[in-house]
PDB file of N, CA and C in Angstrom:
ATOM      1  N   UNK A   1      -1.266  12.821  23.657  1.00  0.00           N
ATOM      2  CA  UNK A   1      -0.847  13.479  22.435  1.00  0.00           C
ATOM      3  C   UNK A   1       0.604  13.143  22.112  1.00  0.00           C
ATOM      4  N   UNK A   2       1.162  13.233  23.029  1.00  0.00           N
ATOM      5  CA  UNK A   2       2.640  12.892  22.813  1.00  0.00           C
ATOM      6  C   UNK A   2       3.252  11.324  22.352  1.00  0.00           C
ATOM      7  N   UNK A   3       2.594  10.291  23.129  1.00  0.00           N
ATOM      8  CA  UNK A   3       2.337   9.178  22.125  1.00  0.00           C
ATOM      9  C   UNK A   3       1.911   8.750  20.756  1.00  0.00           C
ATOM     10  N   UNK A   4       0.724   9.748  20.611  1.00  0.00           N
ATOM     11  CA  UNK A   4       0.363   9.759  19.553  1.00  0.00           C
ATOM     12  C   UNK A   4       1.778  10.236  18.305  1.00  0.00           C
ATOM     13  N   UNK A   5       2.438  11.664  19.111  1.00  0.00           N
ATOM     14  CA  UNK A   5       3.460  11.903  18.126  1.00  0.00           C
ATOM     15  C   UNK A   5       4.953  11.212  18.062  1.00  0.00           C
ATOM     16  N   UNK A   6       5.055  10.035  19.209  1.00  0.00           N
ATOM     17  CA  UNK A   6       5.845   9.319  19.563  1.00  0.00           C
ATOM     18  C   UNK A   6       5.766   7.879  17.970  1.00  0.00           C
ATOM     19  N   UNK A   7       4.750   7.852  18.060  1.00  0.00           N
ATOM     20  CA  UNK A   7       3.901   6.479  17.446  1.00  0.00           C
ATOM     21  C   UNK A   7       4.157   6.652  16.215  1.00  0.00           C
ATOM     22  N   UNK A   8       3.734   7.650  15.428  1.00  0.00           N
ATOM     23  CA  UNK A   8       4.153   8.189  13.998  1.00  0.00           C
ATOM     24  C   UNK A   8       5.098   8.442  13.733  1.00  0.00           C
ATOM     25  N   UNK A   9       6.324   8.857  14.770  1.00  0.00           N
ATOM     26  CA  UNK A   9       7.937   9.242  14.096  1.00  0.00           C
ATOM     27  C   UNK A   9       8.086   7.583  14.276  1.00  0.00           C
ATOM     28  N   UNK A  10       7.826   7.043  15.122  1.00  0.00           N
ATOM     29  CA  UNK A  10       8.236   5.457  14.626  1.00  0.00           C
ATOM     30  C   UNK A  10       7.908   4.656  13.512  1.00  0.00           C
ATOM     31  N   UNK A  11       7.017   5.054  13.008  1.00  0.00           N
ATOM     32  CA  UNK A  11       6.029   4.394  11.834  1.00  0.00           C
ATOM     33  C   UNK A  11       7.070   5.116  10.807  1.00  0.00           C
ATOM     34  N   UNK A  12       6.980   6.151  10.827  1.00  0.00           N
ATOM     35  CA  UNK A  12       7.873   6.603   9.552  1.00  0.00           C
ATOM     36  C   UNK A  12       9.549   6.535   9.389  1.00  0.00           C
ATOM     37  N   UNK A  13       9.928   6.546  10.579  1.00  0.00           N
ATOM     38  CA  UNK A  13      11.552   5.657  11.042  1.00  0.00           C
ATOM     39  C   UNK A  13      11.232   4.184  10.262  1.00  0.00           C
ATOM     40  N   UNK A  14      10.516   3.302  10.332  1.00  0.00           N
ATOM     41  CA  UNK A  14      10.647   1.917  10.010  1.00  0.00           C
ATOM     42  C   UNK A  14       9.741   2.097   8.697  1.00  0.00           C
ATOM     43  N   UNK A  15       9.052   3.438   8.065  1.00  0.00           N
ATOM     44  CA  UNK A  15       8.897   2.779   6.680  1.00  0.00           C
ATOM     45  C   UNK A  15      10.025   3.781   5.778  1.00  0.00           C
ATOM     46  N   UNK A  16      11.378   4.089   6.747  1.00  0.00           N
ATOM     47  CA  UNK A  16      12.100   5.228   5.406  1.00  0.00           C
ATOM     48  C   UNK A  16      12.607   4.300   4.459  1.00  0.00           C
ATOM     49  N   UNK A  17      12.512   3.138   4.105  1.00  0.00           N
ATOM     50  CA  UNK A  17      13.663   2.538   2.639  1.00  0.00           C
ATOM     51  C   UNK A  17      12.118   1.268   2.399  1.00  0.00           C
ATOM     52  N   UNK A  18      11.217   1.792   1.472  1.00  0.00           N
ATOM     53  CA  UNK A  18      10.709   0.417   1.244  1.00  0.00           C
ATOM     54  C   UNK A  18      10.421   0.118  -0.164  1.00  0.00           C
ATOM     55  N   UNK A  19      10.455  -0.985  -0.979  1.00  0.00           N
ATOM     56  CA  UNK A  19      10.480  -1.083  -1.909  1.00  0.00           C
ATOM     57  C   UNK A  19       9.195  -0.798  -2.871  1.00  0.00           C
ATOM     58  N   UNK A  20       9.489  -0.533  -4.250  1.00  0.00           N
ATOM     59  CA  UNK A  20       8.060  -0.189  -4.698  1.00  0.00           C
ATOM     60  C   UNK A  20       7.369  -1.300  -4.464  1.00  0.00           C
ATOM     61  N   UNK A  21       7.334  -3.009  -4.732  1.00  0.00           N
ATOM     62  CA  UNK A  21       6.491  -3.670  -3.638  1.00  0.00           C
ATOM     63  C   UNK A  21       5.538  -3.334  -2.831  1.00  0.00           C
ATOM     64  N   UNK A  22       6.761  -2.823  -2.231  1.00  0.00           N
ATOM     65  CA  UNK A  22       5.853  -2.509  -0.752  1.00  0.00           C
ATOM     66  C   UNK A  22       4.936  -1.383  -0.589  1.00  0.00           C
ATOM     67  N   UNK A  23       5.129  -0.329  -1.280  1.00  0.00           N
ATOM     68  CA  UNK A  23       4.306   0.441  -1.435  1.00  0.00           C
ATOM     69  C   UNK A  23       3.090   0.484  -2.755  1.00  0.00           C
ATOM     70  N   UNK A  24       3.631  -0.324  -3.659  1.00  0.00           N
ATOM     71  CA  UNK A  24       2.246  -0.613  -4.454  1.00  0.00           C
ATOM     72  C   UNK A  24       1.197  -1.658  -3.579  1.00  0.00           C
ATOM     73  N   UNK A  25       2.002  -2.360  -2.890  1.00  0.00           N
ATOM     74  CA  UNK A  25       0.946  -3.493  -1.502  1.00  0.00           C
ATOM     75  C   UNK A  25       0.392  -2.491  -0.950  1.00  0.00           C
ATOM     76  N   UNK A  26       0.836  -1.650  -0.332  1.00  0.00           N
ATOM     77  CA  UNK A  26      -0.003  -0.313   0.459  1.00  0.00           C
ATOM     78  C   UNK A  26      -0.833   0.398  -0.353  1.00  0.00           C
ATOM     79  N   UNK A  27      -0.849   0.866  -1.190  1.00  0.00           N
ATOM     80  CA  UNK A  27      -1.871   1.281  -2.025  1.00  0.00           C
ATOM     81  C   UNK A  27      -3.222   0.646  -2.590  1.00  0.00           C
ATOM     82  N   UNK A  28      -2.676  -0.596  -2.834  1.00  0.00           N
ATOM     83  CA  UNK A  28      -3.925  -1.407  -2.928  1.00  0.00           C
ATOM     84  C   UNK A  28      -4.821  -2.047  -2.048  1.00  0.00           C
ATOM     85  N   UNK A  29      -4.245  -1.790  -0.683  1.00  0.00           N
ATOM     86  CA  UNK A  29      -4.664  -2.168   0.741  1.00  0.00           C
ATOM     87  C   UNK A  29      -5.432  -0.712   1.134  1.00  0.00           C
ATOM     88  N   UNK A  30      -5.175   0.140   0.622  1.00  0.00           N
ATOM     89  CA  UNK A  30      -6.111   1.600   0.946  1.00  0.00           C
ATOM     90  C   UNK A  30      -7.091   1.450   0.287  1.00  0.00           C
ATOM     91  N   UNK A  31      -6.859   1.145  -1.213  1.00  0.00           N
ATOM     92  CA  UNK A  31      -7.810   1.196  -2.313  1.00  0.00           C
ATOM     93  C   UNK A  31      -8.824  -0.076  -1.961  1.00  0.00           C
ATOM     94  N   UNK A  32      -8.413  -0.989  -1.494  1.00  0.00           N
ATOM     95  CA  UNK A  32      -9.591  -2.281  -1.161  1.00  0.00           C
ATOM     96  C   UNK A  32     -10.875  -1.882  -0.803  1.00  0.00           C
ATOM     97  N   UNK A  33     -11.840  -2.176  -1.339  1.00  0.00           N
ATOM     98  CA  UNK A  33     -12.705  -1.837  -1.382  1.00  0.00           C
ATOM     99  C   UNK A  33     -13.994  -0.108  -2.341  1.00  0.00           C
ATOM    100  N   UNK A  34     -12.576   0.825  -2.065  1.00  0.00           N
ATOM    101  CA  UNK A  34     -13.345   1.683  -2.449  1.00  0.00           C
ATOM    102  C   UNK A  34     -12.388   3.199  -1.613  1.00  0.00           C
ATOM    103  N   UNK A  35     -10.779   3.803  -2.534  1.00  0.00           N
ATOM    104  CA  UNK A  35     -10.983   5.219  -1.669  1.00  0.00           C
ATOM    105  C   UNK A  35     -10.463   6.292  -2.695  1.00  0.00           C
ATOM    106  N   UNK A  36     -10.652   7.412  -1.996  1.00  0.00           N
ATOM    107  CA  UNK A  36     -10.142   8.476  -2.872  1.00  0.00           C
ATOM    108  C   UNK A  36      -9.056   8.971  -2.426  1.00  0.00           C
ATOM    109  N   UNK A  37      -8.358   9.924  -3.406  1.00  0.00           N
ATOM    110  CA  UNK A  37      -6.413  10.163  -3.758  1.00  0.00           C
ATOM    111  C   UNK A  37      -6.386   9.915  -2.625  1.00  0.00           C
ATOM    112  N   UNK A  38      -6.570  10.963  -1.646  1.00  0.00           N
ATOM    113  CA  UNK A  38      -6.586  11.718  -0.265  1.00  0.00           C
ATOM    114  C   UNK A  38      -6.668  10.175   0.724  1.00  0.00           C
ATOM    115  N   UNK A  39      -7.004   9.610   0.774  1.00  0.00           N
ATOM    116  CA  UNK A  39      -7.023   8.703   1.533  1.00  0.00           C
ATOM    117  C   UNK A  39      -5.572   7.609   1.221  1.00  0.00           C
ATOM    118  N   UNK A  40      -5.686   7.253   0.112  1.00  0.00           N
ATOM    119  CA  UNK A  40      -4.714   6.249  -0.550  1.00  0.00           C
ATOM    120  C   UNK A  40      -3.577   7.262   0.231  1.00  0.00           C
ATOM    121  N   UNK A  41      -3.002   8.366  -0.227  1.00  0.00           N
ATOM    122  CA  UNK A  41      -2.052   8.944   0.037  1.00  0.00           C
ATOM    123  C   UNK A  41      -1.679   8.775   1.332  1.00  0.00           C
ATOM    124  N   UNK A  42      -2.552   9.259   2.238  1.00  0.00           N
ATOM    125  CA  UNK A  42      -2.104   9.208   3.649  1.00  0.00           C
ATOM    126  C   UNK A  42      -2.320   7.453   3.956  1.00  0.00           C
ATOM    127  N   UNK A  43      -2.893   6.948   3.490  1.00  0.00           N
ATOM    128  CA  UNK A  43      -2.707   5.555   4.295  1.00  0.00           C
ATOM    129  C   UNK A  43      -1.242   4.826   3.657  1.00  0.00           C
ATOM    130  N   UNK A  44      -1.508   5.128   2.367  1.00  0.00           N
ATOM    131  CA  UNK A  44       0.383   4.987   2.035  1.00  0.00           C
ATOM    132  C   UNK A  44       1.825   5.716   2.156  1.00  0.00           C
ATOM    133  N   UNK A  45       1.513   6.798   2.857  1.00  0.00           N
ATOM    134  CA  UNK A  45       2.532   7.726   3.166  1.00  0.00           C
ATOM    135  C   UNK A  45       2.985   8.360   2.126  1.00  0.00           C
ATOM    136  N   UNK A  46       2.282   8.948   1.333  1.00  0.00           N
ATOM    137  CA  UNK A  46       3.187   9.033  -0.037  1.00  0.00           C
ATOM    138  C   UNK A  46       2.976  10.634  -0.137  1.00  0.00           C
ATOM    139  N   UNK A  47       3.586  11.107  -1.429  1.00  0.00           N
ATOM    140  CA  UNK A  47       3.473  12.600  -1.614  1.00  0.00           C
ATOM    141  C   UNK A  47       2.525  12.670  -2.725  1.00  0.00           C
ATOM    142  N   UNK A  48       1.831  13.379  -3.143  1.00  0.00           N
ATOM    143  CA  UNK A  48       0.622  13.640  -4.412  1.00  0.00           C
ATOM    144  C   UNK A  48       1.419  13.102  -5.323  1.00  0.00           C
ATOM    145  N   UNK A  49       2.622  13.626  -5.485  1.00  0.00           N
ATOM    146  CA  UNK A  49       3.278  13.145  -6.937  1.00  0.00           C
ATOM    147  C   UNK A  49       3.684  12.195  -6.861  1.00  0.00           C
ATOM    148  N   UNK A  50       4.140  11.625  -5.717  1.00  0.00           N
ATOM    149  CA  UNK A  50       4.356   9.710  -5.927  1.00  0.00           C
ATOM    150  C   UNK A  50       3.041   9.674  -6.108  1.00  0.00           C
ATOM    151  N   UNK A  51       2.013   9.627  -5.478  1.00  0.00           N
ATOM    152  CA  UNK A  51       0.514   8.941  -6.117  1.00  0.00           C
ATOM    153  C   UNK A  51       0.108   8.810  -6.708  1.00  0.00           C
ATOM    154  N   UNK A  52       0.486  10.062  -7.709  1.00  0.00           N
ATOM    155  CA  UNK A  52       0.107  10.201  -8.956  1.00  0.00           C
ATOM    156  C   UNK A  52       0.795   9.265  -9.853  1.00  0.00           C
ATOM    157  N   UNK A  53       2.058   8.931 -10.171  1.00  0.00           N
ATOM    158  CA  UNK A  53       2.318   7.889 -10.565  1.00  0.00           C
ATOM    159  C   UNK A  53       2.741   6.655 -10.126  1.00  0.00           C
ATOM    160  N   UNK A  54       2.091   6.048  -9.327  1.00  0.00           N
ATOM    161  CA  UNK A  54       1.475   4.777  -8.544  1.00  0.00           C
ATOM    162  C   UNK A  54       0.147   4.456  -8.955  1.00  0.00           C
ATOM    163  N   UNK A  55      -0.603   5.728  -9.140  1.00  0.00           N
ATOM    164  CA  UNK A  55      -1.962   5.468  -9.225  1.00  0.00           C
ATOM    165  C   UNK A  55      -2.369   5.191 -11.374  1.00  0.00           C
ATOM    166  N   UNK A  56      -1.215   5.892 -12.032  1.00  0.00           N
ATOM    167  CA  UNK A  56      -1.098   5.646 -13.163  1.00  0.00           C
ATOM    168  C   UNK A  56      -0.640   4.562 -13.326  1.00  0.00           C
ATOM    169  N   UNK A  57       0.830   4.204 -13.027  1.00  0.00           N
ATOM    170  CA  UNK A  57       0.791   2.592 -13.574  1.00  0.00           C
ATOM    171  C   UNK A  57       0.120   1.503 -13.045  1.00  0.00           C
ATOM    172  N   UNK A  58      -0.992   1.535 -11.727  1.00  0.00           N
ATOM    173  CA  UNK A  58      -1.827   0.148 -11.139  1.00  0.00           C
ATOM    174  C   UNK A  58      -2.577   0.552 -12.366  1.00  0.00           C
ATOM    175  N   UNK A  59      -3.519   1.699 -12.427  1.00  0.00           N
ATOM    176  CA  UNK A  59      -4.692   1.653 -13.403  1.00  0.00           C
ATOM    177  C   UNK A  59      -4.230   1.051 -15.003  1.00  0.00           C
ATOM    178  N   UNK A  60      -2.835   1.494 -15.193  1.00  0.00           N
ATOM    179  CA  UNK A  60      -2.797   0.751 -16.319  1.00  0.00           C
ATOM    180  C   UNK A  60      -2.478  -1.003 -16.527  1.00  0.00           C
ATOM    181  N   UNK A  61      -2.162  -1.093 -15.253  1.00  0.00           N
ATOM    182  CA  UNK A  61      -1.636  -2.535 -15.252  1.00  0.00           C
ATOM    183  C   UNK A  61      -2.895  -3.463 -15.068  1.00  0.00           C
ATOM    184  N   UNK A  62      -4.075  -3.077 -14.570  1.00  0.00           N
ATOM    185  CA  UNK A  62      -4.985  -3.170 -14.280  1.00  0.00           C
ATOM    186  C   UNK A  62      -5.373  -3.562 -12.790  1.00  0.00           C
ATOM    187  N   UNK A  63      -4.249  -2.880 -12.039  1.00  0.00           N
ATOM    188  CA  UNK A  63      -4.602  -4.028 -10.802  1.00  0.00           C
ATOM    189  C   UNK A  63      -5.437  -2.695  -9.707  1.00  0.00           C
ATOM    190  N   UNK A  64      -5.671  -1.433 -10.150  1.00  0.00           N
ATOM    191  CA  UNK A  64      -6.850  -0.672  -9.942  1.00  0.00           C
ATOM    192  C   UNK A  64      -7.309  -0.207 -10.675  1.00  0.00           C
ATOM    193  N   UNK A  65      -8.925   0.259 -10.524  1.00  0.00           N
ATOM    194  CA  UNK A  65      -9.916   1.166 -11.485  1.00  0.00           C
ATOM    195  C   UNK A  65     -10.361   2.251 -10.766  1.00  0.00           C
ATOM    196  N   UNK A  66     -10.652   3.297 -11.717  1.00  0.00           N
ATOM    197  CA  UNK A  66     -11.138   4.414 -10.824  1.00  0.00           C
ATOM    198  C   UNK A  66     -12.579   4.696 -11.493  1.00  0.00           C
ATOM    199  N   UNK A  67     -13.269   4.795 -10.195  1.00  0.00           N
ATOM    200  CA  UNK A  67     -14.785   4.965 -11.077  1.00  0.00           C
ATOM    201  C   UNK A  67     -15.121   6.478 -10.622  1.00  0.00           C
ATOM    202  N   UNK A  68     -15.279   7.044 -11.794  1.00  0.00           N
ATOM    203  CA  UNK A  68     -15.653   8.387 -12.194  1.00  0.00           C
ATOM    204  C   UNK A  68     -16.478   8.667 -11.213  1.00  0.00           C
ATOM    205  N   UNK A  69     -18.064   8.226 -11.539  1.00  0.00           N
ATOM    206  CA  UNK A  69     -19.019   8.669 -10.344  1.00  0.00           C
ATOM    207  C   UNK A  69     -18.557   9.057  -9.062  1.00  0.00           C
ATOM    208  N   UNK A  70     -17.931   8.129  -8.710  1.00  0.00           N
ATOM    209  CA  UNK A  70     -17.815   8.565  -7.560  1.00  0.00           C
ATOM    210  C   UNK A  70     -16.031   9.256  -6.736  1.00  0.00           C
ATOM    211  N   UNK A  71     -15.524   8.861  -7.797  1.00  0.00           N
ATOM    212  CA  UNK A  71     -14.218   9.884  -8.011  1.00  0.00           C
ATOM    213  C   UNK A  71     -13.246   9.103  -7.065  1.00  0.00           C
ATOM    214  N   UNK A  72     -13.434   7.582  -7.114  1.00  0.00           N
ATOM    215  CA  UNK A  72     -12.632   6.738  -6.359  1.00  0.00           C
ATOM    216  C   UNK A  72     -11.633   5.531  -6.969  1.00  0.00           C
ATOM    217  N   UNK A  73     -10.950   5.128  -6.264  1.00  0.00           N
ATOM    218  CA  UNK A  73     -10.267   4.167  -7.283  1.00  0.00           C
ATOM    219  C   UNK A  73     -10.354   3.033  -6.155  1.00  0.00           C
ATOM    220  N   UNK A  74     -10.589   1.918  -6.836  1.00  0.00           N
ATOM    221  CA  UNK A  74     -10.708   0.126  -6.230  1.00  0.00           C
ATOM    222  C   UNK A  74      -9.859  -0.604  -6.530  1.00  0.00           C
ATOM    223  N   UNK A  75      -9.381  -1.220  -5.872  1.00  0.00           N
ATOM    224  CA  UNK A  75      -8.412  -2.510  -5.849  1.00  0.00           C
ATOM    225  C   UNK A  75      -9.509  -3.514  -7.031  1.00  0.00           C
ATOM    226  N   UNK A  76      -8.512  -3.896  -8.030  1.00  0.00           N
ATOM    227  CA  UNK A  76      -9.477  -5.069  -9.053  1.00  0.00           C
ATOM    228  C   UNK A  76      -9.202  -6.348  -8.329  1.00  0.00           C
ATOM    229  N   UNK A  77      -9.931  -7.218  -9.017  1.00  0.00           N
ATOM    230  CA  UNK A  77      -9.084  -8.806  -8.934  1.00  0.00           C
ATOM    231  C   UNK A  77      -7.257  -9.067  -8.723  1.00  0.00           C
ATOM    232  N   UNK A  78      -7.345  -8.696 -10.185  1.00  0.00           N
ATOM    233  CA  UNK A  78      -5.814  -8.755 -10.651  1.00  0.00           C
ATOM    234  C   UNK A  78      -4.977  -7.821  -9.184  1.00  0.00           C
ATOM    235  N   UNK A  79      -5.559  -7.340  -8.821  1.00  0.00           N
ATOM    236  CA  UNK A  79      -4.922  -6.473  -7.737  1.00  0.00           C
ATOM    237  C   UNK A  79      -5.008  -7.544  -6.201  1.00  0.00           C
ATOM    238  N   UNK A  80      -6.187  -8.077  -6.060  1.00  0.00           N
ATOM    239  CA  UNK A  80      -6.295  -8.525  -4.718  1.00  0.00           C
ATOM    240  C   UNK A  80      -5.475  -9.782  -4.706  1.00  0.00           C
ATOM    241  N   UNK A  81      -5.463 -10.158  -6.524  1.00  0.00           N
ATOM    242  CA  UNK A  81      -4.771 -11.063  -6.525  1.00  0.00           C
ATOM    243  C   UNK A  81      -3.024 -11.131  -6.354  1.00  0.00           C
ATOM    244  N   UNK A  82      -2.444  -9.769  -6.588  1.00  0.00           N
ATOM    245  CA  UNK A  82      -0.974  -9.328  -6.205  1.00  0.00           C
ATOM    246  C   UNK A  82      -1.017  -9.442  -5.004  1.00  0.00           C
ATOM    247  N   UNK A  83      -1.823  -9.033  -3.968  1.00  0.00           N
ATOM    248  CA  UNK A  83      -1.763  -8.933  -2.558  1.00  0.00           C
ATOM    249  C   UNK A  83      -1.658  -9.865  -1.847  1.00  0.00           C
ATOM    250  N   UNK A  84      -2.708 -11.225  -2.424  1.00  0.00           N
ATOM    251  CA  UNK A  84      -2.383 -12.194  -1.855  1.00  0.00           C
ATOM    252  C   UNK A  84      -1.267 -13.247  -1.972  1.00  0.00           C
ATOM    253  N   UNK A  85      -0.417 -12.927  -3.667  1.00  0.00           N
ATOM    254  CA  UNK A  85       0.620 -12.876  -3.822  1.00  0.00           C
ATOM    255  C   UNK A  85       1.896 -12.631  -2.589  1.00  0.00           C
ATOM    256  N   UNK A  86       1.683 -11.691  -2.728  1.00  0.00           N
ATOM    257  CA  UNK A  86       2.611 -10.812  -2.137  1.00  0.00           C
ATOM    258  C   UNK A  86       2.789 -11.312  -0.422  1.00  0.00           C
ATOM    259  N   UNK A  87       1.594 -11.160   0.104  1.00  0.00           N
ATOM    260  CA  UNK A  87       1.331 -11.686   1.552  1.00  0.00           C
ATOM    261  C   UNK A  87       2.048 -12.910   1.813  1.00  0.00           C
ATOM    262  N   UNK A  88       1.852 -14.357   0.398  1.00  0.00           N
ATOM    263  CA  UNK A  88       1.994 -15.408   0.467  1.00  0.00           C
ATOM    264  C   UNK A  88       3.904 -15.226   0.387  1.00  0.00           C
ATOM    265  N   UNK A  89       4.632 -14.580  -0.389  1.00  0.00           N
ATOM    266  CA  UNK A  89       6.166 -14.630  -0.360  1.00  0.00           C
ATOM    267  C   UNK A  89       6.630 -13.643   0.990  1.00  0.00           C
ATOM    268  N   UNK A  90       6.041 -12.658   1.661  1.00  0.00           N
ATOM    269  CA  UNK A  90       6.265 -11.949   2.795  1.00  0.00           C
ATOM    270  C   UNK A  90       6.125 -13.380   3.764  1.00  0.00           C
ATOM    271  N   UNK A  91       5.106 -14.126   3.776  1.00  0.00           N
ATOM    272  CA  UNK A  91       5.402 -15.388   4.829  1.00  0.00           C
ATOM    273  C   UNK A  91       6.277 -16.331   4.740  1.00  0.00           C
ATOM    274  N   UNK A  92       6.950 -16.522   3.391  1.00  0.00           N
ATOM    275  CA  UNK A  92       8.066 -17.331   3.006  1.00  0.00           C
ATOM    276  C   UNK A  92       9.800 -16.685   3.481  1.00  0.00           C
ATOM    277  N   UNK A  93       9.640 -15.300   3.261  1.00  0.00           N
ATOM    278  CA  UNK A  93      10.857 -15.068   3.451  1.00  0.00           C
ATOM    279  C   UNK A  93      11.599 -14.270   4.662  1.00  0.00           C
ATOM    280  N   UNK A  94       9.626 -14.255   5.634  1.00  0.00           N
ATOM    281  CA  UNK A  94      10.060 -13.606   6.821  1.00  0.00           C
ATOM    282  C   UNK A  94      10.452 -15.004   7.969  1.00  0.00           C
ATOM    283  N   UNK A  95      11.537 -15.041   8.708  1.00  0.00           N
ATOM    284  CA  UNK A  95      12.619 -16.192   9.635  1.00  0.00           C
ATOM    285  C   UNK A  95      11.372 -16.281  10.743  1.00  0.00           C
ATOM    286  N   UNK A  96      11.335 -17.865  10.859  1.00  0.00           N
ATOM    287  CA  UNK A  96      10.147 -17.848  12.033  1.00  0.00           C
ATOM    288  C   UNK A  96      11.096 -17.865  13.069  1.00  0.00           C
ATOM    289  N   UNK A  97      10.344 -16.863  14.512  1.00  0.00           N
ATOM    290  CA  UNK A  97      11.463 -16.756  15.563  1.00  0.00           C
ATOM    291  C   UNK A  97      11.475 -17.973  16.354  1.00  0.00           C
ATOM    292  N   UNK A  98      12.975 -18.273  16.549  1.00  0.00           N
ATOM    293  CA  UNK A  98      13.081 -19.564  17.051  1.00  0.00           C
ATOM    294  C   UNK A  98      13.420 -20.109  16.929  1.00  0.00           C
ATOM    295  N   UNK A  99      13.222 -20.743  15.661  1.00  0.00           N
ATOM    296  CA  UNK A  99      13.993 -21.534  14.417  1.00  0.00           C
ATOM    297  C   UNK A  99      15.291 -21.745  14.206  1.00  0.00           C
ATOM    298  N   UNK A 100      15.912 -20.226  14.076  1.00  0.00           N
ATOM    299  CA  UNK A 100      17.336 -20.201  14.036  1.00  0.00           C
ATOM    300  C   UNK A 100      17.812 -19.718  14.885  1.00  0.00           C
ATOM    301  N   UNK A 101      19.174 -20.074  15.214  1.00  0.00           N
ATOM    302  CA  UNK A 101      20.322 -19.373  16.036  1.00  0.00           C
ATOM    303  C   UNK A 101      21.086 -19.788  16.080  1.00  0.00           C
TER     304      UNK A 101
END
């Protein structure tokens, strides 16, 4: 148990300053495939009211949809396509170790 609560103050120590980037990448990495608020939220660390407008400007940008029926929102194209974006400049600008010194 104590690892467990060891593990999470670290996770949240190394995500306190991240850019909206980075957290619209996290959101659409919850949403892949298929989730609801409640999930997105905790897999992105966020508070209802950041979600709430995270989850307003992807849907308008189009890079998620939320389908009624089932009261979920999905990562679109245009979305998987930011991600892989995104993935592709995170490998460009992260220093391969070794390389330098």
């Amino acid at each position: 148990m104590l690892a467990i609560f060891i593990m999470v103050i670290l996770l949240v120590i190394n995500m306190k300053y991240r850019s909206r980037t980075d957290i619209v990448s996290q959101i659409l990495e919850a949403a892949n495939g298929g989730a609801t608020k409640t999930k997105i939220m905790y897999k992105a660390y966020l508070s209802y009211a950041q979600l709430k407008e995270y989850l307003s400007v992807l849907v308008e940008n189009g890079l998620l949809e939320f389908e009624k029926g089932t009261q979920t929102y999905k990562t679109t194209s245009k979305g998987l396509q930011f991600l892989k974006t995104y993935s592709q400049i995170g490998g460009l600008i992260v220093p391969d170790s070794g390389t330098e010194k």
